[in-house]
Each structure stands twice: as C-alpha cells, then as structure tokens.
Protein backbone atom coordinates (compact mmCIF):
# COMPACT_ATOMS: atom_id res chain seq x y z
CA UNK A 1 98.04 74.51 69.80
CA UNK A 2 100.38 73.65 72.84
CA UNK A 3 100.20 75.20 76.41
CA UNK A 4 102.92 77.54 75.32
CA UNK A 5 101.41 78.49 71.72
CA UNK A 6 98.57 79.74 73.40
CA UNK A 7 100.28 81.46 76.12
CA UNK A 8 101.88 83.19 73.75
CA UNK A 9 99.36 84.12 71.71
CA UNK A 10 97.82 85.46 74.69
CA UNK A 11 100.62 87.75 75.72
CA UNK A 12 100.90 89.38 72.16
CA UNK A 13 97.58 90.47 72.21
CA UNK A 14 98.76 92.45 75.79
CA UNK A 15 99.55 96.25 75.73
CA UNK A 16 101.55 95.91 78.87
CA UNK A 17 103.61 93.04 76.76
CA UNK A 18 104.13 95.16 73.14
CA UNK A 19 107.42 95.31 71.52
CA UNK A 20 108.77 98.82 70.58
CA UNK A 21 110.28 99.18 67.07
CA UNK A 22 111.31 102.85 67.78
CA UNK A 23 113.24 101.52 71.32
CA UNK A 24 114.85 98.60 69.52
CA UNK A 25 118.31 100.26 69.45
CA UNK A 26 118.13 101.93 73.02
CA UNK A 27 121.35 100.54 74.13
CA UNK A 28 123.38 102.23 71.75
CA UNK A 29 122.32 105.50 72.99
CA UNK A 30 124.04 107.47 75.74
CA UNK A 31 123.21 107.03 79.52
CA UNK A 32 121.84 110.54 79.55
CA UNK A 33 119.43 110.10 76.78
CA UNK A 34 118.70 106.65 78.08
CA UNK A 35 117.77 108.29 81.28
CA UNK A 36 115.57 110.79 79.95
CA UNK A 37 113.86 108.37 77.28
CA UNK A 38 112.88 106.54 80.60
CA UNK A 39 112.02 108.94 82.77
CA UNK A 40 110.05 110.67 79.81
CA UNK A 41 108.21 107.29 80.00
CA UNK A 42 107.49 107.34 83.51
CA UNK A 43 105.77 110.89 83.18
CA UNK A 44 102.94 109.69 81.33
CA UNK A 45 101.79 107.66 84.17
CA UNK A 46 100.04 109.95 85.83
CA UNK A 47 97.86 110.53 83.81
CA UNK A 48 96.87 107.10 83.20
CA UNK A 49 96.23 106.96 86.86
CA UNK A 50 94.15 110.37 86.77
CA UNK A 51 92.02 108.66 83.77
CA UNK A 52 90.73 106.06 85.76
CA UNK A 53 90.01 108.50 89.26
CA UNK A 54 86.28 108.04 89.43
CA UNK A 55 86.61 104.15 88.95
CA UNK A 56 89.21 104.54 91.73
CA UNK A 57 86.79 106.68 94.60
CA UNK A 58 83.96 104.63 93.89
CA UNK A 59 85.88 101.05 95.19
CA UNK A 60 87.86 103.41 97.90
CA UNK A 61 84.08 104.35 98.67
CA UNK A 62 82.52 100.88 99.02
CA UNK A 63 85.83 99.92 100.63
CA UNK A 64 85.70 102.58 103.89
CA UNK A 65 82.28 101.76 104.27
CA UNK A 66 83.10 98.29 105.12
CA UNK A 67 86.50 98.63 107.20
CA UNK A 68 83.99 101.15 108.87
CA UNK A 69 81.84 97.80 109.77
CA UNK A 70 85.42 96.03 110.70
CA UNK A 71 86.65 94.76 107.65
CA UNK A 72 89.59 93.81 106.85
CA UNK A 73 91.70 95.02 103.28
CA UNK A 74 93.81 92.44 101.28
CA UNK A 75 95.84 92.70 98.28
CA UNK A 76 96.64 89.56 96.27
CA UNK A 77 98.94 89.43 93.51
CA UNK A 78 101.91 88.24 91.96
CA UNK A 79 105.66 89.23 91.11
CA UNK A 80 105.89 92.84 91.34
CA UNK A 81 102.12 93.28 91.50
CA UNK A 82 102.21 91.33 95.22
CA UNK A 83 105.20 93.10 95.98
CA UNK A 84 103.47 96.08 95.41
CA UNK A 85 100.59 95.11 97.96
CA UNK A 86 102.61 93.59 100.38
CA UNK A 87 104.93 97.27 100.66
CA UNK A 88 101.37 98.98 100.88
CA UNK A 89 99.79 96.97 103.75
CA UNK A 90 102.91 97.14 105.26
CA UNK A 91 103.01 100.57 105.44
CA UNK A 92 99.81 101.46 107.31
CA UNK A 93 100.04 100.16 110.89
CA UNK A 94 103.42 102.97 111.53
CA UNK A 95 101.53 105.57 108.91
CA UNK A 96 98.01 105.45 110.46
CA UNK A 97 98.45 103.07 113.35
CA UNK A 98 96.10 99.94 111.92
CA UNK A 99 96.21 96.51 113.45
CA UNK A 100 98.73 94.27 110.82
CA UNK A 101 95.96 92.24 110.59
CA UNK A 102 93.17 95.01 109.25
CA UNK A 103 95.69 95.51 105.98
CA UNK A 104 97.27 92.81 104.68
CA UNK A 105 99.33 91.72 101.45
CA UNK A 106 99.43 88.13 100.06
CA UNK A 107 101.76 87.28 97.31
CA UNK A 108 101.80 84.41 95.07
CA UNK A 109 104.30 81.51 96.84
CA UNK A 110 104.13 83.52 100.30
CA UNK A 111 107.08 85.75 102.25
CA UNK A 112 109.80 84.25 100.36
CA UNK A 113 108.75 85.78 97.07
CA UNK A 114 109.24 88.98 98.02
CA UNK A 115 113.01 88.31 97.82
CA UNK A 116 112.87 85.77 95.02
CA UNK A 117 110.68 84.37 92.68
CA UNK A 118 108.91 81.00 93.42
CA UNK A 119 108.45 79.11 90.03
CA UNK A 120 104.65 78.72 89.17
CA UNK A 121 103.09 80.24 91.99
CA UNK A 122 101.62 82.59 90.35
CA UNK A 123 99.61 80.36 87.64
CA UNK A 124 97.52 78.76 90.62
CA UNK A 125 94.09 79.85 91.21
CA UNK A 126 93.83 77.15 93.80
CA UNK A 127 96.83 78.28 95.98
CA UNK A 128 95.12 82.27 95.92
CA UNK A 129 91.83 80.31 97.41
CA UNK A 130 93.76 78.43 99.93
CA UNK A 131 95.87 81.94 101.04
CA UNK A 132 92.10 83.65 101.51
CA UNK A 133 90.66 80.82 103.36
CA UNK A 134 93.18 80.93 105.69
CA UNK A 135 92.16 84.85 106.37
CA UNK A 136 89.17 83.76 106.24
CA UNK A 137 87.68 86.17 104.51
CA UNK A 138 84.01 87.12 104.81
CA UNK A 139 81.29 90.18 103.48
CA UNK A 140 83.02 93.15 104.99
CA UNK A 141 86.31 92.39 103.86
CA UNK A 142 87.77 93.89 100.34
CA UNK A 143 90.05 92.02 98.08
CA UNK A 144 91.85 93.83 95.42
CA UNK A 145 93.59 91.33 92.88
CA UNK A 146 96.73 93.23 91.34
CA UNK A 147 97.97 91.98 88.11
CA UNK A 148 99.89 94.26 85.39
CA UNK A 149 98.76 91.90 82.39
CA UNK A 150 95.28 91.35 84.17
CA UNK A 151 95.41 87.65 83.10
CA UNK A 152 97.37 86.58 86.37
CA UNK A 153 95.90 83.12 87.62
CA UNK A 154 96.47 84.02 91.70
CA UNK A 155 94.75 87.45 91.19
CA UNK A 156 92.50 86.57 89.67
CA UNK A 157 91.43 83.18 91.56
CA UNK A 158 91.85 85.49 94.70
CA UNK A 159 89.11 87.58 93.26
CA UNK A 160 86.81 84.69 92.64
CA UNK A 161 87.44 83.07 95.88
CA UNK A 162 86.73 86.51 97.77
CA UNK A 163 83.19 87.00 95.73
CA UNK A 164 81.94 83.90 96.25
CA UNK A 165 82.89 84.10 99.93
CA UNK A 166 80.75 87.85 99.98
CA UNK A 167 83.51 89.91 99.82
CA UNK A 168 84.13 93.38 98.10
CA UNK A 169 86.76 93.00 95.19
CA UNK A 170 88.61 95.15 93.39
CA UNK A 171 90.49 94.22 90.17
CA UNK A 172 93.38 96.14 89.46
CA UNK A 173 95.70 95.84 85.66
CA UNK A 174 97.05 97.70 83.02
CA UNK A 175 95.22 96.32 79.94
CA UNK A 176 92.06 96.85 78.89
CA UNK A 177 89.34 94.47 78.33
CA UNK A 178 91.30 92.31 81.33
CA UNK A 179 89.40 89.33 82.68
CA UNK A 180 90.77 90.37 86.19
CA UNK A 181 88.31 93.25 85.69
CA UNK A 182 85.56 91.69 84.53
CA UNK A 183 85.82 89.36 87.14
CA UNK A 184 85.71 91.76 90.03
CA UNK A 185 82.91 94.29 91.60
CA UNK A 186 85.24 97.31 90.41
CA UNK A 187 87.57 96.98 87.81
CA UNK A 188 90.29 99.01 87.05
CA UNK A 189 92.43 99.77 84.30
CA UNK A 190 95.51 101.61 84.54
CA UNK A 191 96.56 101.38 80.88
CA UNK A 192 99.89 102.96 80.58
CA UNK A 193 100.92 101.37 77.37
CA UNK A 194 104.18 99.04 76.77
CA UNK A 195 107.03 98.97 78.23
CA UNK A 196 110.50 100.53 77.69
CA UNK A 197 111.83 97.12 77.90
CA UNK A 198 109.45 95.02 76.30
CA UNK A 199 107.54 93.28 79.02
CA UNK A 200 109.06 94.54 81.98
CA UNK A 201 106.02 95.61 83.51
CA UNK A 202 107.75 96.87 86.88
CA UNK A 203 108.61 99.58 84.94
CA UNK A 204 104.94 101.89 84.11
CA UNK A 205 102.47 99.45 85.23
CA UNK A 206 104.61 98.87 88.43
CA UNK A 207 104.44 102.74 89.10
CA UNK A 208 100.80 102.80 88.05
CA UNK A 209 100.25 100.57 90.89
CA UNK A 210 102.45 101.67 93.62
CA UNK A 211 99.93 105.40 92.40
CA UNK A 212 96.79 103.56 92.83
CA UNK A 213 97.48 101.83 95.89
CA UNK A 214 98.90 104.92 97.43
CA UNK A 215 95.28 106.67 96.80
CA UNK A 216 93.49 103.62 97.96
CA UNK A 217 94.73 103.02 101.21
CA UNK A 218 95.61 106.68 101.86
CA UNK A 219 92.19 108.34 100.94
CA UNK A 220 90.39 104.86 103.07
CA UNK A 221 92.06 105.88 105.76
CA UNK A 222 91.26 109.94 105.67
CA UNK A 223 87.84 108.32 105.40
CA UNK A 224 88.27 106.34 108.88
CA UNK A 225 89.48 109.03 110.56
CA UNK A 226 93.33 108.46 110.52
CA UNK A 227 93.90 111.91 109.64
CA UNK A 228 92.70 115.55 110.83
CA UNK A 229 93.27 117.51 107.56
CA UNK A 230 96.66 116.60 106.26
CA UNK A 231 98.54 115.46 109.50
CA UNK A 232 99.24 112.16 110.66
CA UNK A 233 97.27 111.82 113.75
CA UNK A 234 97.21 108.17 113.96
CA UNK A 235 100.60 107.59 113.38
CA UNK A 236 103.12 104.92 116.26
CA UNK A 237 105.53 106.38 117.78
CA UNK A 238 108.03 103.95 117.68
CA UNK A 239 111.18 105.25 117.53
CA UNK A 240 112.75 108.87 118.52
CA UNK A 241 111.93 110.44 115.05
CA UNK A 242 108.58 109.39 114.88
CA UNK A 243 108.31 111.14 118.69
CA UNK A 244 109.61 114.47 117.55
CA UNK A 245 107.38 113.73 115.04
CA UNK A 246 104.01 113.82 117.09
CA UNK A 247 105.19 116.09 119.09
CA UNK A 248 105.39 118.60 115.32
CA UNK A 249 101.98 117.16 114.85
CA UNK A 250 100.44 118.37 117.97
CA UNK A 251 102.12 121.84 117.26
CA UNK A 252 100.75 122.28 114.08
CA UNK A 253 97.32 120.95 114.78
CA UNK A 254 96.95 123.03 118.17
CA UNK A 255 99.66 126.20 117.85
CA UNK A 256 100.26 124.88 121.24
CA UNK A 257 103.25 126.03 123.63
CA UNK A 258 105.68 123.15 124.00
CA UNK A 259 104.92 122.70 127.73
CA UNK A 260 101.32 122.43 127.05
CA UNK A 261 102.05 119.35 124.14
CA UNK A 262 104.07 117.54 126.42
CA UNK A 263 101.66 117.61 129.20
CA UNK A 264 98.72 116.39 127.09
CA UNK A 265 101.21 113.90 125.81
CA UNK A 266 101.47 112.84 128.61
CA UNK A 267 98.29 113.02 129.18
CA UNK A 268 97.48 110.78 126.44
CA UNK A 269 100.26 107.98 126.81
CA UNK A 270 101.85 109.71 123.60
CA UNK A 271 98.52 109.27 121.54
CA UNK A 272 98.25 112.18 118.63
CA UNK A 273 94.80 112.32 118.51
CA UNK A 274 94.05 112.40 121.99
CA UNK A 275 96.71 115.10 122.80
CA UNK A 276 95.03 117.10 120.23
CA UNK A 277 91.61 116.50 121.58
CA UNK A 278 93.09 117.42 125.21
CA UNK A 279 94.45 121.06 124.03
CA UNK A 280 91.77 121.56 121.41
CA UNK A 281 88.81 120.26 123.34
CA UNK A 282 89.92 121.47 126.71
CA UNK A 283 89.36 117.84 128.51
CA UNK A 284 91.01 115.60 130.20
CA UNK A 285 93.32 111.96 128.92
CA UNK A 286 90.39 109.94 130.23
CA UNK A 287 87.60 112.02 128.45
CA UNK A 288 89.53 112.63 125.30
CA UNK A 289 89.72 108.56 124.96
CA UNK A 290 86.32 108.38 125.69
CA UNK A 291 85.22 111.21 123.24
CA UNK A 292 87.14 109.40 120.38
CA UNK A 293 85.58 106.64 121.22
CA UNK A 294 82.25 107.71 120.80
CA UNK A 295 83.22 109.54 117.59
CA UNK A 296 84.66 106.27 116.21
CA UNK A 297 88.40 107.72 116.19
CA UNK A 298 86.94 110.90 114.26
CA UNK A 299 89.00 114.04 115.84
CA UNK A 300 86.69 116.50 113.80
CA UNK A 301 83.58 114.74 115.81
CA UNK A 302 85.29 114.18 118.96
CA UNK A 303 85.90 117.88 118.89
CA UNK A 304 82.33 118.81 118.04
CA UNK A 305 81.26 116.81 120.82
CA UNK A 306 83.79 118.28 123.64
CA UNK A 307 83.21 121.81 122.81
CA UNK A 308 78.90 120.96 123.48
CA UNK A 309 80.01 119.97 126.65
C-alpha cells in the first residue's frame, strides 16, 4: 500500500472526516435553509463539549496547580487547531494581564501560518520537538496538543516531546479512540461528529475547540486569582476603553463613589486589584501591593488578611 493508500485509509476510518449522503445536494438548497442546516449543526456542539466536562476540570486542575509553581501553558497544533491556540494565548495577557511568555501558542510552520498554510509542516514530529526545545519546556509547564482528527504528526510529537521532558500534557481531538489521546496525561475527546462539508473540520471541531480552550484558560486563570467573582480584575489598561473599563470594575466590585475610585486608582498606578483592595480593605497603594503579594495575587485573601489587621 503507498504513503497515500494508507493515508487514506486512515482518514475514512475518521468521524471528523465522514461523508454525508443526506448533505450531498446542499447547494441546491436556498441560502436560508443552508443557513439554518448549518447553524442547526453548530448547536450540537455544546453538548459535545459538556460530555467531556469532568475530563476537562481534571487537566484545568493539574494545570493551575503548576502555573501556581510558575509554569508556563503552551498549545501546539496545526491548521485551524494552532490557530485556535495561538488566538487563545493571545488573548490572556490584555484579559487577565499574564506575561506573553506564561501562555503561549505554537503552530505548525511558525507565525506565517496563521495567515497561510505552510506545506508539510504539520506532518513533522521533529519540527513540534524543535519548537518546545526552544521554550524549553520543563515539569511545571503544560502542553496541550490540539488536533481535530487526533492523528496530527506536530501535536502529537509536541505531546511526546513535552512528556518526556516532565511536562503536563493535554491531548485535545474530535475522534475517539485518537492516538493524540492516548498519548497524553489527559485526553480529550470532543466528538462532534462530521462535518457539514465533508472534512472541513473548522467548522464543529473548530468551535469545539475555540469552547474548550475558552474553559481552559478562563477557569486556570479564576483559579490563579485573575478574577474576584466574575470581574476582570487583572485586566491592562491599555487603551481608553479598557480605562473606563477598570474604572466600571472598581464600581461594581466596591459600590464606590467615583472620587473615591479615582483616588485609589491612583493610588494603585491604575491596578484593578489593588484599587479594590485600597477601598475594600481600607489600606494604603503600598500595603495593598504588599497584601497581594502575600496572598499570591488572590483579592479574596488579600482582603481576609487587611480586614485582621
């Protein structure tokens, strides 16, 4: 059997890669029924995602415990998958104010591929060691391999590099029975069935991940700290939004008169938390950052501590 035979052979035994007899004369339908054939699709993802929670909070677990010790988190995958990973880790330091380098997304031929696709990058197991070497990754780091079919060469590798190097992995598809799985510390499988277009697994499997990755990193960093209940107290400031933005926070955290949030802002160099901590806590910028510190960047702890003061 030749390379490609057996590639192929491979695929057809894929969920994520079935063909759809029912969906085989989609085009001739309207745009309207074409649009609610897909987005009736698309609903069922949820629930894939919800079948698979407990696999999901263990591994979000095990990961906060080491980013707790300083570890770093690291998605590796391919196509869309890497995509996926790359938008994620991108998103934290603005969301909850993490170093770039404590989240980060690798992607099968590097920073180009995010724009266009780089021919064989992704059948490389060799290239995903190289990219984690030169993280170098160690035993309170997390890699999560992201691959739709869960037969993905880069995730994969990335996931055996990672282990042998100590590190926490996560394996994340949308097939069962996937060897990225088996291959990692916790697998899981998002399995959302095929496609509306056979194979195009940005489609369900790509919103499947975007879902997971969402809870990963957002419930990691409640977890950390990032949060105090649901508000952003971690978040940069960067730009004039973002500063009416903490200055909301700090309102709805505290009830606090405006005066009173722009003096602990000010206070606090423009820091959430501390502002919070300053009005809550009844201290001053220098204590609040000192507090925090103490409390690992915990408000809820911080606060427990200021009012025993």
């Amino acid at each position: 059997m030749t390379a490609y035979a057996e590639l192929r052979a491979q695929l057809e035994t894929l969920t994520t890669e079935a063909f759809r007899p029912e969906l085989a004369e989609i085009d001739r339908l309207s745009t309207l029924d074409i649009a609610r054939t897909m987005n009736a699709e698309d609903a069922t993802v949820p629930a894939a995602v919800a079948a698979r929670l407990p696999q999901i909070a263990a591994a979000i677990d095990a990961i906060a415990d080491r980013m707790a010790r300083g570890g770093r988190l690291v998605y590796a995958g391919a196509g869309t998958a890497g995509r996926m990973g790359v938008l994620d880790a991108s998103e934290c330091p603005p969301t909850f104010n993490t170093d770039p380098a404590d989240v980060v997304g690798l992607i099968a031929g590097g920073p180009s591929a995010m724009v266009k696709a780089v021919e064989g990058a992704e059948d490389s197991k060799e290239l995903a060691a190289e990219d984690l070497a030169a993280l170098r990754i160690g035993p309170d780091d997390t890699v999560i391999g992201i691959s739709a079919s869960g037969r993905t060469p880069y995730a994969i590798g990335a996931v055996e590099s990672a282990r042998a190097r100590g590190a926490l992995t996560v394996g994340l598809s949308c097939n069962a029975g996937s060897a990225l799985a088996a291959a990692a510390d916790h697998g899981i499988e998002v399995v959302v069935g095929p496609e509306l277009l056979t194979g195009s697994t940005r489609l369900k499997a790509g919103t499947a991940q975007k879902l997971v990755l969402n809870l990963i990193s957002t419930i990691t960093m409640i977890r950390l700290g990032k949060t105090y209940g649901n508000l952003m107290v971690d978040m940069r400031s960067s730009n004039e939004k973002l500063r009416a933005r903490a200055r909301r926070i700090v309102a709805l955290a505290t009830g606090a008169p405006d005066e009173e949030i722009e003096a602990a802002l000010t206070a606090t160099g423009g820091e959430v938390k501390n502002a919070i901590l300053v009005v809550l806590g009844e201290v001053d910028g220098p204590a609040a950052a000192e507090l925090l510190a103490a409390s690992r960047g915990h408000l809820r702890a911080a606060l427990a501590h200021a009012r025993t003061r």
